[in-house]
N, C-alpha and C. Protein backbone atom coordinates (compact mmCIF):
# COMPACT_ATOMS: atom_id res chain seq x y z
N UNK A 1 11.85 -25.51 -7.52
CA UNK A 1 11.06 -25.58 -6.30
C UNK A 1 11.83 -26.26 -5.18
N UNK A 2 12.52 -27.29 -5.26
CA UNK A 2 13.05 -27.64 -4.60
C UNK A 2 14.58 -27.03 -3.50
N UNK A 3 15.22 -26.13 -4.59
CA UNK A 3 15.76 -24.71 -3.96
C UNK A 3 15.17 -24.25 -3.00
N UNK A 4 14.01 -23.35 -3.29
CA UNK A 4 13.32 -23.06 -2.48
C UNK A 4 12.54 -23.75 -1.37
N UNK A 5 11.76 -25.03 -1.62
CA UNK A 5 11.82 -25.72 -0.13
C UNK A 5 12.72 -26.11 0.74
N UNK A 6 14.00 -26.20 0.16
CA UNK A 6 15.49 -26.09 1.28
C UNK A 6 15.87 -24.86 1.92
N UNK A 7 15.59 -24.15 1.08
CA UNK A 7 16.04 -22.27 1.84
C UNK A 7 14.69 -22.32 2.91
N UNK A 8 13.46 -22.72 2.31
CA UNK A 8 12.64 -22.22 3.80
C UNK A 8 12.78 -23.24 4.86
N UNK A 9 12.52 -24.56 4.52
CA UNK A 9 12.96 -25.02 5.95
C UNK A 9 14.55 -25.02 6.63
N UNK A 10 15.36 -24.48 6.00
CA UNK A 10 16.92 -24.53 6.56
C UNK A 10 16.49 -22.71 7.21
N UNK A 11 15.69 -22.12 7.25
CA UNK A 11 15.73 -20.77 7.60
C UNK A 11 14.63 -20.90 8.94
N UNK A 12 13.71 -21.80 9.05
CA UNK A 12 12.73 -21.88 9.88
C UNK A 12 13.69 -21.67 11.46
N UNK A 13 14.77 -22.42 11.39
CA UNK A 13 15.20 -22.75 12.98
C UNK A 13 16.27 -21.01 13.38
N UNK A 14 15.80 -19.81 12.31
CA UNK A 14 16.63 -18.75 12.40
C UNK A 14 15.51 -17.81 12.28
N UNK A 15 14.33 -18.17 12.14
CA UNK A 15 12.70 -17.02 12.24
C UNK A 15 12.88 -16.67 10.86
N UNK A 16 13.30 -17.65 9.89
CA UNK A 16 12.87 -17.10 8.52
C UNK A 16 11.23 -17.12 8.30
N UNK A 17 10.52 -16.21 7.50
CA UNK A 17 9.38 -15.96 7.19
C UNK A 17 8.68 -16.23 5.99
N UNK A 18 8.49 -16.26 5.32
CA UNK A 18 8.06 -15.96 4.08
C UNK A 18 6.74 -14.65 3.83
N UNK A 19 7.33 -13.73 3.21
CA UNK A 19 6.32 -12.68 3.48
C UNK A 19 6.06 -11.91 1.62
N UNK A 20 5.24 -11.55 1.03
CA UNK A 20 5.26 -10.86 0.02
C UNK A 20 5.32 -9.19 -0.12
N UNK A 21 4.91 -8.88 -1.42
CA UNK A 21 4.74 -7.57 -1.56
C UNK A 21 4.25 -6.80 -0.72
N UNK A 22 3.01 -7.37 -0.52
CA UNK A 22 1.69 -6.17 0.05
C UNK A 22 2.05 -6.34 1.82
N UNK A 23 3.18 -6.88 2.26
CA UNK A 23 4.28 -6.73 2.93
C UNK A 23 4.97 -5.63 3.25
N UNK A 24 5.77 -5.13 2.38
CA UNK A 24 6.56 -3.76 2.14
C UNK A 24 5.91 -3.09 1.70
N UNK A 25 4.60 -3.18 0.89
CA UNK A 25 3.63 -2.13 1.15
C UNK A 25 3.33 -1.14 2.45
N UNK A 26 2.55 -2.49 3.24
CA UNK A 26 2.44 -1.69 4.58
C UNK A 26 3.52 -0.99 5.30
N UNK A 27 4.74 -1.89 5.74
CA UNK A 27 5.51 -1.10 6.26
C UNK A 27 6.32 -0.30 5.47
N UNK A 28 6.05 0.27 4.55
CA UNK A 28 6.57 1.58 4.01
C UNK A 28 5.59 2.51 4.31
N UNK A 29 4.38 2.30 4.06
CA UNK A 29 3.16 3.09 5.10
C UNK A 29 3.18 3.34 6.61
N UNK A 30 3.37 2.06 7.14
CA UNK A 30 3.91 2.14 8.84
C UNK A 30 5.36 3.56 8.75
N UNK A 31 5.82 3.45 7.76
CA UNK A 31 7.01 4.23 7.85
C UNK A 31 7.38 5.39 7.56
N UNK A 32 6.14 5.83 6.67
CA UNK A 32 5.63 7.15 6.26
C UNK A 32 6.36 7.24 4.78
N UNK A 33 6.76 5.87 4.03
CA UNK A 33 7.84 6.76 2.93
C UNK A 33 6.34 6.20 1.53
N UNK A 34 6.44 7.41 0.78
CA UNK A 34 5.65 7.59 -0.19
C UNK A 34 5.80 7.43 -1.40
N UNK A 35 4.98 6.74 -2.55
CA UNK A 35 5.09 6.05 -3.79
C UNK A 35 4.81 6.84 -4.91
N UNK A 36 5.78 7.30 -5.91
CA UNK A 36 6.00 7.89 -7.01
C UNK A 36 4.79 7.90 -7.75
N UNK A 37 3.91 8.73 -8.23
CA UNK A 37 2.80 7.97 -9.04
C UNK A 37 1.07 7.57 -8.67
N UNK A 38 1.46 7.50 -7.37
CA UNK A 38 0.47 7.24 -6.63
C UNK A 38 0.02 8.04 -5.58
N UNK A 39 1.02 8.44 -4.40
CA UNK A 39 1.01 9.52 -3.79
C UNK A 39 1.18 10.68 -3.74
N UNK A 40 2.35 10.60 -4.72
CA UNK A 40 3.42 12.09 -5.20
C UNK A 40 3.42 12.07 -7.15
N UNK A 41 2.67 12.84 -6.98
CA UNK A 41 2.66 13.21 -8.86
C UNK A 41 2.58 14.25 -9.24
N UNK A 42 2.50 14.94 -10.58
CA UNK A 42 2.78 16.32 -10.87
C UNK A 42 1.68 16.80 -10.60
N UNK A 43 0.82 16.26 -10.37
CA UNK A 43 -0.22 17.72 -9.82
C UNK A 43 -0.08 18.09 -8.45
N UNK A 44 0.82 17.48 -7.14
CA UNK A 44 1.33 17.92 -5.97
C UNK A 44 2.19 18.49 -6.01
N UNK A 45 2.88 19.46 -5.17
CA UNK A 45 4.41 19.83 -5.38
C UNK A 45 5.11 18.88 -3.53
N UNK A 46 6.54 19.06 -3.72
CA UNK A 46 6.63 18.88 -2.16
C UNK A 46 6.39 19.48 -0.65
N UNK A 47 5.57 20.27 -1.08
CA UNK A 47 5.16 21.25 -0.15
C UNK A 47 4.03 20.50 0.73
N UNK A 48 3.02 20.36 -0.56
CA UNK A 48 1.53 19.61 -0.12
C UNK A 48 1.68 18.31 0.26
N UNK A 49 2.90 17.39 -0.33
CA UNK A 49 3.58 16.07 -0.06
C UNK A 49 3.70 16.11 1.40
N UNK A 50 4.31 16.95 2.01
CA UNK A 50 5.07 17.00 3.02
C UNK A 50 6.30 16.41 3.19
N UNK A 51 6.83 16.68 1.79
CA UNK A 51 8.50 16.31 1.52
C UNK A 51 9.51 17.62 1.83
N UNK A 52 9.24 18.33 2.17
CA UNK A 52 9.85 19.73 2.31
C UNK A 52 11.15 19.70 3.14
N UNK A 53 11.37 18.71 3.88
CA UNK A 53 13.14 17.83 4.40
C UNK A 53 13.66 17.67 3.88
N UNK A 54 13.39 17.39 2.03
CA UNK A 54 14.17 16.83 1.40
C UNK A 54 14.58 17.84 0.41
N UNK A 55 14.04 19.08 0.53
CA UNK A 55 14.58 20.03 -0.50
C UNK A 55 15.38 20.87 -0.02
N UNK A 56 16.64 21.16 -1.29
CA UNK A 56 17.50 21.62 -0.77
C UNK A 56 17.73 23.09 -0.90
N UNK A 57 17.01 23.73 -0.06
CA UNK A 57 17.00 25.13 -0.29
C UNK A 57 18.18 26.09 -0.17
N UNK A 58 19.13 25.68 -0.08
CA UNK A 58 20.58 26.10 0.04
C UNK A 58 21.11 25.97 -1.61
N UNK A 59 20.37 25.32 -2.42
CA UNK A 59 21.20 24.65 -4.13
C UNK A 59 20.35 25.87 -4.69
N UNK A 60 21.26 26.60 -5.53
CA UNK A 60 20.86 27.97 -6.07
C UNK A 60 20.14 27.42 -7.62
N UNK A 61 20.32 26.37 -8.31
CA UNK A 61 19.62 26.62 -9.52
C UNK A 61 18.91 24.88 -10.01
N UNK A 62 18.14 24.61 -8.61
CA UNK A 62 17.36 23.37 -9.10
C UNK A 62 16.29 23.92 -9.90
N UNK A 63 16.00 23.23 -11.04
CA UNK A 63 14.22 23.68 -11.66
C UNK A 63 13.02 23.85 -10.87
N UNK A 64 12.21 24.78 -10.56
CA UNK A 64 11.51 24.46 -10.23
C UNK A 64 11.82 25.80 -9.05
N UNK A 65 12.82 26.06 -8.16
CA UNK A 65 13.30 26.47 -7.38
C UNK A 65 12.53 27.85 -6.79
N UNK A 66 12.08 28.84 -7.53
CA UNK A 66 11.82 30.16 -7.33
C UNK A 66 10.33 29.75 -7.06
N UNK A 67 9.69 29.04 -7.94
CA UNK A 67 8.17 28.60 -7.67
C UNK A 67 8.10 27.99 -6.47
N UNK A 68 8.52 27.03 -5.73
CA UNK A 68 8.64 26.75 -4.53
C UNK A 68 8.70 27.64 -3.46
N UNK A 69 9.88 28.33 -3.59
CA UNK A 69 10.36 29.62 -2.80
C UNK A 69 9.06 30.64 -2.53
N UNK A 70 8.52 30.65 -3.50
CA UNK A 70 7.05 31.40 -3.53
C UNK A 70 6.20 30.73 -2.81
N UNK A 71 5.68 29.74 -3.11
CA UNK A 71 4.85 29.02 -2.83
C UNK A 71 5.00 28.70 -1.05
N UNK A 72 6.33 28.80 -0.90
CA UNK A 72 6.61 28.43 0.66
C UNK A 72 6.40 29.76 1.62
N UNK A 73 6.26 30.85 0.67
CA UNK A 73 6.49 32.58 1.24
C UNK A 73 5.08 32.52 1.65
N UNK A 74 4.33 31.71 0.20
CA UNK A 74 2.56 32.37 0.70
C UNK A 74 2.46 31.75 1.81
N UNK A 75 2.91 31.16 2.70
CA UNK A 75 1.91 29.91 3.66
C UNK A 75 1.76 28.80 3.20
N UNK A 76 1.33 27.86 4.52
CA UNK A 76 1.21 26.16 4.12
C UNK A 76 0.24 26.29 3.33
N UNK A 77 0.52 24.88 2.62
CA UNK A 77 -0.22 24.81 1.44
C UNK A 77 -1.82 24.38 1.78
N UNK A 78 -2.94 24.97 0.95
CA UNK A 78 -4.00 24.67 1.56
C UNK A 78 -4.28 22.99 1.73
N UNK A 79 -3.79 22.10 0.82
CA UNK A 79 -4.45 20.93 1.31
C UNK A 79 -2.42 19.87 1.85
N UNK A 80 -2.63 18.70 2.18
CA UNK A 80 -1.57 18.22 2.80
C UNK A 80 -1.69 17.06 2.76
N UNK A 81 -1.09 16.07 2.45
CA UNK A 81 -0.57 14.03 2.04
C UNK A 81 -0.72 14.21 3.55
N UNK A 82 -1.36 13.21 4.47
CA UNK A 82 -1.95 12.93 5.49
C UNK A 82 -1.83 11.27 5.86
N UNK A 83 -1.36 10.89 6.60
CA UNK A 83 -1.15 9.16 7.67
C UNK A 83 -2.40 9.34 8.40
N UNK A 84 -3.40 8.76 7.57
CA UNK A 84 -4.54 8.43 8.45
C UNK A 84 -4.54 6.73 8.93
N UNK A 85 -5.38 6.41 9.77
CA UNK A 85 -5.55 5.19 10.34
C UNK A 85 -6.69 5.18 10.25
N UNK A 86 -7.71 4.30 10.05
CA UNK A 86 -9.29 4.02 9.00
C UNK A 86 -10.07 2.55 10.15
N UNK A 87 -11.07 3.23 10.54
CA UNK A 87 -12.01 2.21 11.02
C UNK A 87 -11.42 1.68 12.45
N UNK A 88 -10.71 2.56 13.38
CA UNK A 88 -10.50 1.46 14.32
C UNK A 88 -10.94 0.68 15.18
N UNK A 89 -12.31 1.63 15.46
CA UNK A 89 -14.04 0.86 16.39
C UNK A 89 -14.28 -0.01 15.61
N UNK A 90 -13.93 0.31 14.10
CA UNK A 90 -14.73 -1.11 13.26
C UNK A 90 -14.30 -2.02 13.35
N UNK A 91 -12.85 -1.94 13.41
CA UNK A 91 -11.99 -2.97 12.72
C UNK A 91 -11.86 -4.17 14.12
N UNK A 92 -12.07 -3.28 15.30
CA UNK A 92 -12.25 -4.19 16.62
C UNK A 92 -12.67 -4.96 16.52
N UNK A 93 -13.93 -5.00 15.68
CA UNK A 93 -15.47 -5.95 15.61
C UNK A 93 -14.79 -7.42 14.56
N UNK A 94 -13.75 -7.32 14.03
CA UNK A 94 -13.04 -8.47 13.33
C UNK A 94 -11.95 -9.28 14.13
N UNK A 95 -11.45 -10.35 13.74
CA UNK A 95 -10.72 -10.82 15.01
C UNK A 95 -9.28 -10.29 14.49
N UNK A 96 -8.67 -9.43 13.00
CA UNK A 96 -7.36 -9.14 12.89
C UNK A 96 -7.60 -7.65 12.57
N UNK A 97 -8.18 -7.06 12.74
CA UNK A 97 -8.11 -5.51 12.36
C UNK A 97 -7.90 -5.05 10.46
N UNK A 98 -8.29 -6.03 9.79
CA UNK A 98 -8.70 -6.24 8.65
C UNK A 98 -9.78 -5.12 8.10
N UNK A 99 -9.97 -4.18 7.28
CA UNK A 99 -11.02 -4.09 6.59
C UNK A 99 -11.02 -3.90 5.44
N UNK A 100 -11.91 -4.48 4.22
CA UNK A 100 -11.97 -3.81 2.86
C UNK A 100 -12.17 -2.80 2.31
N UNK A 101 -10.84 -1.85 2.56
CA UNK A 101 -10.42 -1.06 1.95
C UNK A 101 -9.59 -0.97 0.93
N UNK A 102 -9.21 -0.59 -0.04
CA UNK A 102 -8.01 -0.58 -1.04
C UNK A 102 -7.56 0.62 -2.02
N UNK A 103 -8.39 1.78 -1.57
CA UNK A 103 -7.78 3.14 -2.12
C UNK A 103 -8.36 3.41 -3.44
N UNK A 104 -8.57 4.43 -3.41
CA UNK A 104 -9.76 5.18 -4.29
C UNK A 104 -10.79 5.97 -3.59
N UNK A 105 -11.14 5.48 -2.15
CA UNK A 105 -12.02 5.82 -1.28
C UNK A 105 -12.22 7.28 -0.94
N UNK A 106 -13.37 7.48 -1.31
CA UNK A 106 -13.71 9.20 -0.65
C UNK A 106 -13.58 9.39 0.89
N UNK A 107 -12.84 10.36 1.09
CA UNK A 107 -12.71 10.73 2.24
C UNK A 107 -13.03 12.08 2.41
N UNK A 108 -13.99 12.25 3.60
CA UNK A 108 -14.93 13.16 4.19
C UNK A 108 -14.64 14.04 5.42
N UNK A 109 -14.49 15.34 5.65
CA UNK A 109 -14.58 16.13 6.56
C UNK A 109 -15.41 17.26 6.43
N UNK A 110 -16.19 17.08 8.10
CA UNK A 110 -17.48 17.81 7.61
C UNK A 110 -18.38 17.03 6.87
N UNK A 111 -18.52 16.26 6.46
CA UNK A 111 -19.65 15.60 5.65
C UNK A 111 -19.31 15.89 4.46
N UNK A 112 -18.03 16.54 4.37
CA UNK A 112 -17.83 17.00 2.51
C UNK A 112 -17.12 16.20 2.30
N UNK A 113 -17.29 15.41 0.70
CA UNK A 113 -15.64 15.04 0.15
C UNK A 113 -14.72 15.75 0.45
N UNK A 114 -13.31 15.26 0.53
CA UNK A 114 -12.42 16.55 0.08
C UNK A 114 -11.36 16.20 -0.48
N UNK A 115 -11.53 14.57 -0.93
CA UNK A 115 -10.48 13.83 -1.26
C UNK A 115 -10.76 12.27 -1.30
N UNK A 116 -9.54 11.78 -1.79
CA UNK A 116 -9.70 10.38 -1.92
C UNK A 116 -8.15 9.86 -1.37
N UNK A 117 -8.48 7.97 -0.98
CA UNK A 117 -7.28 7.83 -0.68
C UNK A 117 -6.55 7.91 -1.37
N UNK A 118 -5.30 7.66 -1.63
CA UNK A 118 -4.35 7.48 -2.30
C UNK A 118 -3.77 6.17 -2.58
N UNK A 119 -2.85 5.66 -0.81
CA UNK A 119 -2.68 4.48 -1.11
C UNK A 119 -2.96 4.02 0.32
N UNK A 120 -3.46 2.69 0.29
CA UNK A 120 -4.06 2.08 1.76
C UNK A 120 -3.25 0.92 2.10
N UNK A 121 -3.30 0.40 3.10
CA UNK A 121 -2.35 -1.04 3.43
C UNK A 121 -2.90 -1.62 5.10
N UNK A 122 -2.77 -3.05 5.06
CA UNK A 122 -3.24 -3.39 6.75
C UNK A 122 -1.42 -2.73 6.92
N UNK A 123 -1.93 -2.33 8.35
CA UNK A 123 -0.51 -2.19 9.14
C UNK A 123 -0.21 -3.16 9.94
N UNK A 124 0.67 -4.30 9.80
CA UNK A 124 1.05 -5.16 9.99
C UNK A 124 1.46 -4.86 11.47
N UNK A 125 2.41 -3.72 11.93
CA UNK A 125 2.97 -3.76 13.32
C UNK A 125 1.63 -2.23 14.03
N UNK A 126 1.15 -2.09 13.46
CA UNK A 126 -0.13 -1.14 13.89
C UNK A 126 -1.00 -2.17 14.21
N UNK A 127 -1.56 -3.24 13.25
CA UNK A 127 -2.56 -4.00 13.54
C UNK A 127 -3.80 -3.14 13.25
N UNK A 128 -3.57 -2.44 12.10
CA UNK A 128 -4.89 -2.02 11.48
C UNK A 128 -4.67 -1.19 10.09
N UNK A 129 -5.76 -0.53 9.74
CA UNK A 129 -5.70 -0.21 8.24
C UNK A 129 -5.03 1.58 8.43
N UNK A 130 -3.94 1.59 7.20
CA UNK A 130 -3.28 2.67 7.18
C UNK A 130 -3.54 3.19 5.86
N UNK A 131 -3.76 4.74 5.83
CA UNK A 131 -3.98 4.99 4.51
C UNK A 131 -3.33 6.33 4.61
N UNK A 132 -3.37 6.96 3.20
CA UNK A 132 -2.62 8.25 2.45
C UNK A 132 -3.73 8.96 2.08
N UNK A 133 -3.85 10.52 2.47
CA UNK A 133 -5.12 11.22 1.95
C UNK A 133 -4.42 12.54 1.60
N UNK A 134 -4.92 13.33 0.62
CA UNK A 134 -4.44 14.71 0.41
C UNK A 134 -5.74 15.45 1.35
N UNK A 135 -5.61 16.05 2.58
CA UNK A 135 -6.22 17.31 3.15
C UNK A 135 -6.34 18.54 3.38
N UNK A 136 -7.27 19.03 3.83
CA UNK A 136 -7.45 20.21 3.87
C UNK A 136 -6.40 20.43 4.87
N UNK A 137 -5.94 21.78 5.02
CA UNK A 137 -4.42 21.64 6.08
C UNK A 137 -5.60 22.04 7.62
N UNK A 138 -6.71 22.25 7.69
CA UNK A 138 -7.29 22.48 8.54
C UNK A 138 -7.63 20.71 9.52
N UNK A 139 -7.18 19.91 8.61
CA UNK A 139 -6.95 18.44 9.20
C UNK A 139 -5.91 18.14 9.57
N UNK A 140 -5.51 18.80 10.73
CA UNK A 140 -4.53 18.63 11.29
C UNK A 140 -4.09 17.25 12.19
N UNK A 141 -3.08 17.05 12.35
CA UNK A 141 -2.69 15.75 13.24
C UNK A 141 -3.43 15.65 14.38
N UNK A 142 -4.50 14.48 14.49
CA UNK A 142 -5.34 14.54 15.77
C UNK A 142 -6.48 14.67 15.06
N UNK A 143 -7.14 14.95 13.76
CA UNK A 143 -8.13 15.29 13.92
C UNK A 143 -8.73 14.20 13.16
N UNK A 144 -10.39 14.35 13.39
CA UNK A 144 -10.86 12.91 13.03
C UNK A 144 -11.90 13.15 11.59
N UNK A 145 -11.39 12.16 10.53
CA UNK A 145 -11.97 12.62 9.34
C UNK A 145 -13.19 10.74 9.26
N UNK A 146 -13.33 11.08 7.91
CA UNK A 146 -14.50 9.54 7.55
C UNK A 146 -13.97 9.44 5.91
N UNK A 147 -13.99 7.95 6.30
CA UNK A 147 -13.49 7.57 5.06
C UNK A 147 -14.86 6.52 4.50
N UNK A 148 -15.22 6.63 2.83
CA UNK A 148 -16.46 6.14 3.14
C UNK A 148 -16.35 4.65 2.08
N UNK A 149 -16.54 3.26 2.82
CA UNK A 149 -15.61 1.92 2.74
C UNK A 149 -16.99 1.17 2.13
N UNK A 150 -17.21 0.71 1.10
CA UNK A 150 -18.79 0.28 0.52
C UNK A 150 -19.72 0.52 1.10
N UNK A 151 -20.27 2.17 1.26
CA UNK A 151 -21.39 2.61 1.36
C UNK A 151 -21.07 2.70 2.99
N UNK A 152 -20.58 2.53 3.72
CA UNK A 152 -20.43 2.93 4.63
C UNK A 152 -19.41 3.69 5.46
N UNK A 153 -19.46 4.67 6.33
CA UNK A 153 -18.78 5.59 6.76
C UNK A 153 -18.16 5.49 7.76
N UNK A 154 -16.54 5.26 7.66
CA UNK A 154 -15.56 4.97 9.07
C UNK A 154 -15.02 5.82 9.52
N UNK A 155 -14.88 6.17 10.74
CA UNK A 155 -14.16 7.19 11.21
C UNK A 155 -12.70 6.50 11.17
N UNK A 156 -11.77 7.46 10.62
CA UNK A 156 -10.55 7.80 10.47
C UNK A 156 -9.85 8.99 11.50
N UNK A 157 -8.43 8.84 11.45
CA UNK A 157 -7.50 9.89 12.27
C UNK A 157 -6.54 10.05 11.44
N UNK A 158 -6.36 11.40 11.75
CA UNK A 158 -5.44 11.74 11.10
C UNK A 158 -4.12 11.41 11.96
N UNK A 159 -2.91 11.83 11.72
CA UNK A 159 -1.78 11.14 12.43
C UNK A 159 -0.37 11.37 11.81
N UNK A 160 1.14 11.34 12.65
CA UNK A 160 1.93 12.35 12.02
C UNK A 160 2.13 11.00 10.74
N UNK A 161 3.23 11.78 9.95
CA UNK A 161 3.35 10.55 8.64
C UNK A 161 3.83 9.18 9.38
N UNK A 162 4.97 9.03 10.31
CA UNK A 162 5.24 8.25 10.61
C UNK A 162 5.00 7.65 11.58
N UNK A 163 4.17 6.17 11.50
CA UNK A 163 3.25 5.27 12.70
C UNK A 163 4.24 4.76 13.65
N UNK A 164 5.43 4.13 12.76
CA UNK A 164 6.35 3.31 13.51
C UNK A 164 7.91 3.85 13.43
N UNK A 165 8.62 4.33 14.47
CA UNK A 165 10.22 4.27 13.99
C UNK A 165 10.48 5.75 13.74
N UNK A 166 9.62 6.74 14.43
CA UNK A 166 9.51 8.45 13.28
C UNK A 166 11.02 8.80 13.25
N UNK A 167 11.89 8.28 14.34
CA UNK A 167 12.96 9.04 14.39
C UNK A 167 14.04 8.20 13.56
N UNK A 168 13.33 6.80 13.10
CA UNK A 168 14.69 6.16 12.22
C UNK A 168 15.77 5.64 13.07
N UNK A 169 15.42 5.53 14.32
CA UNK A 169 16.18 4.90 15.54
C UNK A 169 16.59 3.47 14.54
N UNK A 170 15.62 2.30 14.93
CA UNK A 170 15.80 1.38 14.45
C UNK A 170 15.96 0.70 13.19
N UNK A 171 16.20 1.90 12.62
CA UNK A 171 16.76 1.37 11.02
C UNK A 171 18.50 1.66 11.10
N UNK A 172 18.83 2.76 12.45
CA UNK A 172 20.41 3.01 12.28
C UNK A 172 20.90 2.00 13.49
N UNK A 173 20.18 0.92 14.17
CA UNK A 173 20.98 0.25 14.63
C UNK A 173 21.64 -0.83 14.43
């Protein structure tokens, strides 16, 4: 312990922080990058992910390859991994843009389920709650869904994946 109370106050006079996990949670959410298991699992492909940048459709014999190729021929995929932002009239009504959310949450368009979150996080440089939804592709960027937070119903937006940084400017400087 004592290690460590020398590293934080010898770091204070340089904006050292002390920050945890649910830390790099959010801003990997602020950042649009998505969690193995949680967001992206075998019942999605990268299509519905919206990982489709990262495949290399030029490599003639990845697994998987011809099914994709198909799948990309029929049209976008009917539903789509979605950067929503959750409660922001609500979250006004608190003094940090806080709400209890934590993923599992049904999320509603039209008054229908059509999904649940995935994974949720406060957005630390948003200053409000960010979440992951698989949608209908008819929920397009801009459009406004409800996410429903103990019995009650928040309006949500949909929004591109990435809140903060889309172009990766400030990670290459």
């Amino acid at each position: 312990m004592q290690t460590w109370d020398r590293l934080a106050h010898a770091g204070t006079d340089h904006g050292l922080t002390v920050f945890g996990y649910r830390a790099l949670d959010s801003l990997r959410m602020e950042k649009g990058y998505r969690y193995y298991g949680v967001d992206l699992t075998m019942q999605e492909n990268p299509l519905e992910a919206g990982m489709e940048r990262f495949i290399a459709w030029d490599k003639p014999d990845f697994l998987g390859r011809a099914e994709l190729l198909a799948r990309r021929e029929a049209g976008p995929p009917a539903t789509r991994l979605r950067t929503i932002t959750i409660g922001e009239a609500d979250a006004r009504e608190s003094d940090d843009g806080w709400l209890p959310v934590y993923g599992g949450e049904a999320v509603r368009v039209g008054g229908e389920v059509v999904g649940r979150l995935r994974s949720v996080a406060f957005g630390y440089t948003m200053r409000g709650m960010v979440g992951y939804a698989y949608l209908p592709r008819e929920a397009a960027v801009g459009s406004e869904v409800e996410v429903e937070v103990l019995g009650r119903l928040l309006r949500a937006r949909v929004h591109p994946d990435a809140l903060v940084d889309p172009g990766g400017e400030r990670m290459r400087a």
